[in-house]
C-alpha atoms as a PDB file:
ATOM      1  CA  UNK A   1     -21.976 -20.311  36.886  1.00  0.00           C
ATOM      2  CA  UNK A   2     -25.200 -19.053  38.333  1.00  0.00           C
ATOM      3  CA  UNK A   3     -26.531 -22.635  39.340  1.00  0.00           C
ATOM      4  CA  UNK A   4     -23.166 -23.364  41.350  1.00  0.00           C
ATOM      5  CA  UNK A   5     -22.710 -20.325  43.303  1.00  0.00           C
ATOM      6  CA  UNK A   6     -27.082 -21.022  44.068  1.00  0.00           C
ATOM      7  CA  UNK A   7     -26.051 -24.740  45.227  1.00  0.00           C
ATOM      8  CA  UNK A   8     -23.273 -23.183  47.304  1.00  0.00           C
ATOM      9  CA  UNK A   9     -24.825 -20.243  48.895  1.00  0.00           C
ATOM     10  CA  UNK A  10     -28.002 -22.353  49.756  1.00  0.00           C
ATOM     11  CA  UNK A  11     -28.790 -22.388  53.487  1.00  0.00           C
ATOM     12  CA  UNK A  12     -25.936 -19.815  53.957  1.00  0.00           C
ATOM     13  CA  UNK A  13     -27.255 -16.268  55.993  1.00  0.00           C
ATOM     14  CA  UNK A  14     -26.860 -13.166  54.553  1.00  0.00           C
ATOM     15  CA  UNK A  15     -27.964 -13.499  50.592  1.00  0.00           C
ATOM     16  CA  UNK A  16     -26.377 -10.160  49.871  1.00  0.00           C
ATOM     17  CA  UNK A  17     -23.430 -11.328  51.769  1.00  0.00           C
ATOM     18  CA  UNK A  18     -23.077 -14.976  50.034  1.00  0.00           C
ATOM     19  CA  UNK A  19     -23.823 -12.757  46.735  1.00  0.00           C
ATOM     20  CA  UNK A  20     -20.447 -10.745  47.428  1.00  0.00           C
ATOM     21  CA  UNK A  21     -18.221 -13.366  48.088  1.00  0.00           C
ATOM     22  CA  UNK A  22     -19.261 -15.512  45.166  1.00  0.00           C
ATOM     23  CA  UNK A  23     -18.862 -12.563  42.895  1.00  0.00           C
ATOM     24  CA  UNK A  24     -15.582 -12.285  44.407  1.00  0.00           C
ATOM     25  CA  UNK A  25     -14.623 -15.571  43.505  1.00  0.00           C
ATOM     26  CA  UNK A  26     -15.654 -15.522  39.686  1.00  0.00           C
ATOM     27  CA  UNK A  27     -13.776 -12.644  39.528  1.00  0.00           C
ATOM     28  CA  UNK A  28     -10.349 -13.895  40.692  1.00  0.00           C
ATOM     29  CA  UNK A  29     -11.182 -17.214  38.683  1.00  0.00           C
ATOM     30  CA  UNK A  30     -11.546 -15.300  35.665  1.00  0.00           C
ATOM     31  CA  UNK A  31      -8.478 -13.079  36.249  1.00  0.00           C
ATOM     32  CA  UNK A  32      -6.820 -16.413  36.319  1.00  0.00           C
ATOM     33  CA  UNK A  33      -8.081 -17.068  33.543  1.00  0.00           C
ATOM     34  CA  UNK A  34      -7.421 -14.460  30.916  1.00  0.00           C
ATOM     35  CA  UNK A  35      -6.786 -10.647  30.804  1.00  0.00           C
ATOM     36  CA  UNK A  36      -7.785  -7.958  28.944  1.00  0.00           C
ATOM     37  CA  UNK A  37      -5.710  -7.296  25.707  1.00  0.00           C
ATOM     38  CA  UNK A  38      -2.862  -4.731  25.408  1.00  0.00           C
ATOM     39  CA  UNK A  39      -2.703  -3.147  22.273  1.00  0.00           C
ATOM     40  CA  UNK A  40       0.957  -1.439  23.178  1.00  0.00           C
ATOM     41  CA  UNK A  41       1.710  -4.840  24.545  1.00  0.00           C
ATOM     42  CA  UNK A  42       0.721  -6.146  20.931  1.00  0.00           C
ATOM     43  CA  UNK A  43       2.965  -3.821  18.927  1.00  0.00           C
ATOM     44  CA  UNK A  44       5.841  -3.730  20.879  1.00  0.00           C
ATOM     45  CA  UNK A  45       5.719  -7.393  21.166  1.00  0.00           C
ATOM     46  CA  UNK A  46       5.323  -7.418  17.165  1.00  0.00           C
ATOM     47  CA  UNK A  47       8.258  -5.563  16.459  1.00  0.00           C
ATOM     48  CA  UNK A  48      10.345  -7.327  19.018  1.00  0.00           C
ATOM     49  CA  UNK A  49       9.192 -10.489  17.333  1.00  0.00           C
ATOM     50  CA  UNK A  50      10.346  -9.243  13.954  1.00  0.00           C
ATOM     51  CA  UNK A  51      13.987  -8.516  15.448  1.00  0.00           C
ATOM     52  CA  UNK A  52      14.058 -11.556  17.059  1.00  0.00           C
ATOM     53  CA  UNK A  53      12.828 -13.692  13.855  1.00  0.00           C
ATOM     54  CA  UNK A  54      15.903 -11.703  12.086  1.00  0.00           C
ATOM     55  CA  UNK A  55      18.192 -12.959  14.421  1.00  0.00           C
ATOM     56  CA  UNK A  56      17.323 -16.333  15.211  1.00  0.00           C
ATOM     57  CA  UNK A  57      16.237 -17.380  11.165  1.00  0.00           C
ATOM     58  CA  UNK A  58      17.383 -17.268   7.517  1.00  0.00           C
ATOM     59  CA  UNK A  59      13.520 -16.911   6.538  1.00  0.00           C
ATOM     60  CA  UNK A  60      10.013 -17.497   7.548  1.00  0.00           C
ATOM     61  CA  UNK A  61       8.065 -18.423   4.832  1.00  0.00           C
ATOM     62  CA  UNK A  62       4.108 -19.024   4.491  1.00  0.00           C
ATOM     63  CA  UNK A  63       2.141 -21.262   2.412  1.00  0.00           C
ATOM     64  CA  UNK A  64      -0.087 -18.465  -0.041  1.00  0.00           C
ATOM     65  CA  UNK A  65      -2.384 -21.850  -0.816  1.00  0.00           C
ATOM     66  CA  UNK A  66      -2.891 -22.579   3.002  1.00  0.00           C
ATOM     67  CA  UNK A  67      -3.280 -18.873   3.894  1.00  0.00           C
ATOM     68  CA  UNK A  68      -5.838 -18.098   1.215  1.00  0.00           C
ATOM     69  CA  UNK A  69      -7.838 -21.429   2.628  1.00  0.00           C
ATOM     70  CA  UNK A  70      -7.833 -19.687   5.859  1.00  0.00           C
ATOM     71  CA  UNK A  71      -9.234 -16.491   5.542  1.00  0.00           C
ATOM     72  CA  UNK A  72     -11.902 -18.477   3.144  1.00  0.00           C
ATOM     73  CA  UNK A  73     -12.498 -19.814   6.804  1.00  0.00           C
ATOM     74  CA  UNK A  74     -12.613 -16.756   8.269  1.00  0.00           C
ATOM     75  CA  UNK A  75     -14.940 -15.372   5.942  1.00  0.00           C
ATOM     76  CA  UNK A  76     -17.655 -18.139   6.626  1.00  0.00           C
ATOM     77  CA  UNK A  77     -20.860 -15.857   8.751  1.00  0.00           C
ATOM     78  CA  UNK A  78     -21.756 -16.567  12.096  1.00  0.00           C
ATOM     79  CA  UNK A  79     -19.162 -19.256  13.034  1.00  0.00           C
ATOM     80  CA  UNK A  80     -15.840 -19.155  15.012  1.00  0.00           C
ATOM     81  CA  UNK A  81     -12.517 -20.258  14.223  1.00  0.00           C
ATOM     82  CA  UNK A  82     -10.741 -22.749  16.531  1.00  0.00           C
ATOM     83  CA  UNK A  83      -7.041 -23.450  15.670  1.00  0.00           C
ATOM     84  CA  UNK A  84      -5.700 -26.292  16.280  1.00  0.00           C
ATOM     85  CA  UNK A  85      -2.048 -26.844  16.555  1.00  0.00           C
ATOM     86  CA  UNK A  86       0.995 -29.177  17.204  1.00  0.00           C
ATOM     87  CA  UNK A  87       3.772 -27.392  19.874  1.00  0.00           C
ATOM     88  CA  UNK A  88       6.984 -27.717  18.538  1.00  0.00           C
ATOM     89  CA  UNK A  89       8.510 -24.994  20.039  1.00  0.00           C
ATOM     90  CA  UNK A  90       7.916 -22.396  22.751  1.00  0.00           C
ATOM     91  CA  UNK A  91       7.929 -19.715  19.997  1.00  0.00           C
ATOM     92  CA  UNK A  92       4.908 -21.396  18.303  1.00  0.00           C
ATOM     93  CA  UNK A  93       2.289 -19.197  20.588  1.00  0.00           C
ATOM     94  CA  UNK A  94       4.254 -15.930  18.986  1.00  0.00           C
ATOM     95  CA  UNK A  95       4.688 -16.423  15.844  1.00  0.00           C
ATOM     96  CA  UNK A  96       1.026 -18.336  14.531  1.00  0.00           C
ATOM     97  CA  UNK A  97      -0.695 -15.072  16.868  1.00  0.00           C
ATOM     98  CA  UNK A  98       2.059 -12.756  15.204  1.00  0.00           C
ATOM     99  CA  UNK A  99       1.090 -14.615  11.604  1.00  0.00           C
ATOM    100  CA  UNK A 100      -2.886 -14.768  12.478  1.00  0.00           C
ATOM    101  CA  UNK A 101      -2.733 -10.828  14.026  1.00  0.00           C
ATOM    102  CA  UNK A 102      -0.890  -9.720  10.903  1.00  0.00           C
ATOM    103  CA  UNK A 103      -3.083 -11.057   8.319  1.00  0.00           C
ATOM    104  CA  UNK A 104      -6.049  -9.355   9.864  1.00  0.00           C
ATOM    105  CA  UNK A 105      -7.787 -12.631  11.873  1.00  0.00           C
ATOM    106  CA  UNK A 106      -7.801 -10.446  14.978  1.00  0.00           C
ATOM    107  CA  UNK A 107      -5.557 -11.100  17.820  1.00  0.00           C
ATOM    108  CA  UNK A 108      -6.419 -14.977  19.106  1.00  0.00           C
ATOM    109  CA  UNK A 109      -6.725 -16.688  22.668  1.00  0.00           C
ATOM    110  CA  UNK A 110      -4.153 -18.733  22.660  1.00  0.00           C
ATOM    111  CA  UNK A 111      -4.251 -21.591  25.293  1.00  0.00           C
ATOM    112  CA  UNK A 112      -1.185 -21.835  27.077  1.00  0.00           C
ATOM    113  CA  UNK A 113      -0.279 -25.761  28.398  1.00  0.00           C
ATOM    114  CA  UNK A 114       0.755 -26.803  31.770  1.00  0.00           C
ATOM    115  CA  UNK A 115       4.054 -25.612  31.823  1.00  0.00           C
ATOM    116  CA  UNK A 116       5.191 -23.470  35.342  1.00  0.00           C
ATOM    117  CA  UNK A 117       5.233 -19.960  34.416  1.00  0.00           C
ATOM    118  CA  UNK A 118       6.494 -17.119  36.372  1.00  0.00           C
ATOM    119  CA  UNK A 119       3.710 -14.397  37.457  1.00  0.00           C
ATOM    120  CA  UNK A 120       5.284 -12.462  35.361  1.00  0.00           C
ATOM    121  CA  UNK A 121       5.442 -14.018  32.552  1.00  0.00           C
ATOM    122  CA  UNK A 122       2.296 -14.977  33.170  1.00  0.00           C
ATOM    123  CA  UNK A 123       1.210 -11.446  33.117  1.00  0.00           C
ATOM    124  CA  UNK A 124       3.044 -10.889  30.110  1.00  0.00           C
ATOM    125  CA  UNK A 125       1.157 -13.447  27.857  1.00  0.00           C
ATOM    126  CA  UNK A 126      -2.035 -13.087  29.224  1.00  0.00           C
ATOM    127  CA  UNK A 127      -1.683  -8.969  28.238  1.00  0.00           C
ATOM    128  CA  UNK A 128      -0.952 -11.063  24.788  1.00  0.00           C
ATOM    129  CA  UNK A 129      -4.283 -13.284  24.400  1.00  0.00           C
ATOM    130  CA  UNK A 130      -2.885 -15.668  26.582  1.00  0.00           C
ATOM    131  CA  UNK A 131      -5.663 -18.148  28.431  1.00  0.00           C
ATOM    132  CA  UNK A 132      -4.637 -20.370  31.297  1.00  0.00           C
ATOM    133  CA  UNK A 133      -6.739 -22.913  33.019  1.00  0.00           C
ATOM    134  CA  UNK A 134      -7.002 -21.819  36.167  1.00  0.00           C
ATOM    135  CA  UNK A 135      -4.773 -23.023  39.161  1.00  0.00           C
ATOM    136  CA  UNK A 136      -7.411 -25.616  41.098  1.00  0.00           C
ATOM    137  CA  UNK A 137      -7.893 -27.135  37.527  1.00  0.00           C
ATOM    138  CA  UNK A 138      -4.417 -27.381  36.390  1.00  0.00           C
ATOM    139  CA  UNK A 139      -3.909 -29.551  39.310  1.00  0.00           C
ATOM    140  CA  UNK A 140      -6.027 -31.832  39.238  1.00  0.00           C
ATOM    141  CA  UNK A 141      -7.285 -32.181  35.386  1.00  0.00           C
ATOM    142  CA  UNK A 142     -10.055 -34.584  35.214  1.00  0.00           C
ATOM    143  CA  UNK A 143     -13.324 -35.203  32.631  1.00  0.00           C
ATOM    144  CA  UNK A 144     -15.691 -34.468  35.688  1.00  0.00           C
ATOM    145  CA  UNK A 145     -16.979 -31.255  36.250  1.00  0.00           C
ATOM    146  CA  UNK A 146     -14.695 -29.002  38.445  1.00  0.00           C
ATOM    147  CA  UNK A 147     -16.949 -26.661  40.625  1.00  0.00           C
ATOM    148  CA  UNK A 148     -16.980 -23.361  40.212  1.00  0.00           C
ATOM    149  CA  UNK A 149     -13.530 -22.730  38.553  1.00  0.00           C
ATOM    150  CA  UNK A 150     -15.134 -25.092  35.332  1.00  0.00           C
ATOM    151  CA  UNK A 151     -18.114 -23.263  35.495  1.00  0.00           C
ATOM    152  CA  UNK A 152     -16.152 -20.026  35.083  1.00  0.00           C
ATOM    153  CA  UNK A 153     -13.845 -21.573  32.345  1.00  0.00           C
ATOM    154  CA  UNK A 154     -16.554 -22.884  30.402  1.00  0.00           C
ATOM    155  CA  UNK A 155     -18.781 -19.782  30.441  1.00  0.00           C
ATOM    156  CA  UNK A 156     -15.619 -18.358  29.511  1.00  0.00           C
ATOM    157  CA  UNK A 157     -15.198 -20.172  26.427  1.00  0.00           C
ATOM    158  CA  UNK A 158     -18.479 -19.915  25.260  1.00  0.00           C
ATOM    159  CA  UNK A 159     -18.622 -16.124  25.015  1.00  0.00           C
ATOM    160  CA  UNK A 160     -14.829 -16.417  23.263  1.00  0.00           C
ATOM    161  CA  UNK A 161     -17.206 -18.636  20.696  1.00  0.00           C
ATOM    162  CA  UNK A 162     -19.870 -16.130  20.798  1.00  0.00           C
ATOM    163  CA  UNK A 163     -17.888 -13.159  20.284  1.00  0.00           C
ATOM    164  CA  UNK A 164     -16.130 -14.653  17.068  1.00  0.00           C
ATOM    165  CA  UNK A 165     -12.701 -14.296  18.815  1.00  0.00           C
ATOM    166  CA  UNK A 166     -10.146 -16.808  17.415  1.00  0.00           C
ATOM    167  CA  UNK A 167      -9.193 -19.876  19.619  1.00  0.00           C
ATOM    168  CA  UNK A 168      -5.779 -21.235  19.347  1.00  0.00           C
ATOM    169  CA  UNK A 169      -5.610 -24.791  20.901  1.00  0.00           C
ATOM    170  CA  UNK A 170      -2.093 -26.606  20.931  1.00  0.00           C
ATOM    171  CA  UNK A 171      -2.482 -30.049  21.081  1.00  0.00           C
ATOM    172  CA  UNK A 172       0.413 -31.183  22.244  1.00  0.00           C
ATOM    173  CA  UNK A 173       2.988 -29.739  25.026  1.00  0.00           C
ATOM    174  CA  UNK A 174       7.345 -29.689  24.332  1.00  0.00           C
ATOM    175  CA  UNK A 175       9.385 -31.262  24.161  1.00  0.00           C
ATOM    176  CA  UNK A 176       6.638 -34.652  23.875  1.00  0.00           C
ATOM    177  CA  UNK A 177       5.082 -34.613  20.643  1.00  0.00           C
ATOM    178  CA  UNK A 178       2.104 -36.909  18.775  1.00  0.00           C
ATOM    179  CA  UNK A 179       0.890 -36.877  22.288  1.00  0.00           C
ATOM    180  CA  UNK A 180      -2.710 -35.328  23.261  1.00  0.00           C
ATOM    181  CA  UNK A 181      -1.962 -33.208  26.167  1.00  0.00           C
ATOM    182  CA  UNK A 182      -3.855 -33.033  29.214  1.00  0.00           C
ATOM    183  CA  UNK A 183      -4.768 -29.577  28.894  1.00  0.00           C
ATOM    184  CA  UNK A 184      -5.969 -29.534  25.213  1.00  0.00           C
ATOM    185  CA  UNK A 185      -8.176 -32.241  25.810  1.00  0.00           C
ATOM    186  CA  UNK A 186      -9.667 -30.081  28.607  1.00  0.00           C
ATOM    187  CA  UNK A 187     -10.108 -27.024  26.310  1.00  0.00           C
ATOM    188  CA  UNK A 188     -11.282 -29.738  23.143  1.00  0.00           C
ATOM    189  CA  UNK A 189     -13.804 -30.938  25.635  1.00  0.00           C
ATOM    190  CA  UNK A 190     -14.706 -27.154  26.409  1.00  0.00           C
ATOM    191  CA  UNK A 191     -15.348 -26.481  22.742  1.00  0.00           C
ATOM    192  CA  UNK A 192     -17.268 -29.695  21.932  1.00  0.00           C
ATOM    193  CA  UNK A 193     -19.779 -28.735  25.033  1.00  0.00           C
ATOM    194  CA  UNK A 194     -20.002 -25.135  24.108  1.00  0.00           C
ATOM    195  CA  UNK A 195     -21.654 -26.485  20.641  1.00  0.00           C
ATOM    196  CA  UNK A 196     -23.396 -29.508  22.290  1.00  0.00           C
ATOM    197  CA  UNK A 197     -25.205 -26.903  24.904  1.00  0.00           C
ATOM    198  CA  UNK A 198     -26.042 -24.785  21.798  1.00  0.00           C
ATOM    199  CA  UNK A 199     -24.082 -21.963  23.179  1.00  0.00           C
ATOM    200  CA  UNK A 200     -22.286 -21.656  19.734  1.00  0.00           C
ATOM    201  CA  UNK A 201     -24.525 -23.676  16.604  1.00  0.00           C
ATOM    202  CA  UNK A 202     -20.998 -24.663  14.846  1.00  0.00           C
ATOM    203  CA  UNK A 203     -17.148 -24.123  15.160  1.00  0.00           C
ATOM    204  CA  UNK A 204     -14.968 -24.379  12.171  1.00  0.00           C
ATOM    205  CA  UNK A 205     -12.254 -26.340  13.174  1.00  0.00           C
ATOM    206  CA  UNK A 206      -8.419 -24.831  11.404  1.00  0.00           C
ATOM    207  CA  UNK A 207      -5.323 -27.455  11.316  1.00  0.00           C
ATOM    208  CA  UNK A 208      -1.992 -24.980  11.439  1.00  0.00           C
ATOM    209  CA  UNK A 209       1.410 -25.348  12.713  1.00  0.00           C
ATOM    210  CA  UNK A 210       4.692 -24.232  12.063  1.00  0.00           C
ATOM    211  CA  UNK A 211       7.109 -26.229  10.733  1.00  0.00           C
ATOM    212  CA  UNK A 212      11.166 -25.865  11.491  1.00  0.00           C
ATOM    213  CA  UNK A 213      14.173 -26.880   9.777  1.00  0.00           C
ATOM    214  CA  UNK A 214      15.469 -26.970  13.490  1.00  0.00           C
ATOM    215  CA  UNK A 215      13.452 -26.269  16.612  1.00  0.00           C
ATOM    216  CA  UNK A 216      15.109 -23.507  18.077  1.00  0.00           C
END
């Protein structure tokens, strides 16, 4: 981030000025980004959740085998957990964060895809470990290096790394599925560089998903 905003202040007047306005920018690149956590947002999301989950199935059942495997995962020292998971419903985000959250893996950044969202809702799910790329990006997604919004975004993902958050990735965006989405190759290519620029020395890499008798 520091080496762009240099390259794009140089030759400008007014160092303290230039300083200002780049800071300015990070800022409302990174607020586009993510936003900090809401712990009432949490619970009273949780409980709604559980109401809703009452309503809408029979029974949500978890794999003991598969959950034991992951908090082996979790227990490995010094490396970060990146989920990776197919999108079969919009309800996905919830529920694995819901699952993850109540099982005591912390409360993960969940990447949400491409799909128009209302500032609002927006809002909402960032206040829930939501993570959006931001708007220049999600326009015009491309393997080349965006300026200063992928500067921000990567920097950003590195400290998730560093900081041992978990990172939930969907791979795929509804209602197309077995399809690599734009997006999660972005935030794939994110992770592979944060390790490759030894920001992070390893990532453990999680397969989960949710499975439906029928998507709701």
């Amino acid at each position: 981030v520091r080496d762009v905003a240099t390259d794009g202040s140089r030759g400008s007047r007014g160092d303290g000025e230039a300083h200002r306005r780049w800071k300015e920018k990070i800022l409302e690149i990174l607020a586009e980004i993510q936003a900090p956590l809401s712990l009432l947002m949490l619970r009273l999301c949780n409980w709604a959740l559980l109401k809703l989950l009452n309503r809408l199935f029979l029974s949500v059942q978890l794999h003991r085998g598969q959950l034991e495997m992951v908090l082996r995962a979790a227990g490995t020292p010094g490396v970060p957990l990146v989920f990776l998971s197919t999108h079969k419903s919009q309800l996905d985000g919830l529920l694995l964060s819901f699952l993850l959250f109540s099982q005591g893996l912390g409360v993960p950044r969940v990447t949400v895809g491409g799909q128009v969202c209302s500032p609002l809702l927006r809002a909402l799910l960032g206040r829930l470990g939501g993570i959006f790329l931001p708007s220049r990006m999600e326009q015009t997604l491309s393997d080349r290096d965006d300026g200063l919004p992928g500067a921000v975004l990567a920097t950003y993902v590195e400290e998730v790394l560093r900081s041992r958050q978990p990172l939930l990735i969907f791979l795929e965006e509804p209602p197309v599925a077995l399809c690599l989405s734009a997006p999660a190759r972005e935030w794939l290519a994110l992770v592979y560089r944060a390790v490759r620029d030894g920001a992070v020395p390893d990532v453990l890499l999680v397969p989960v998903g949710i499975a439906y008798d029928v998507v709701p």
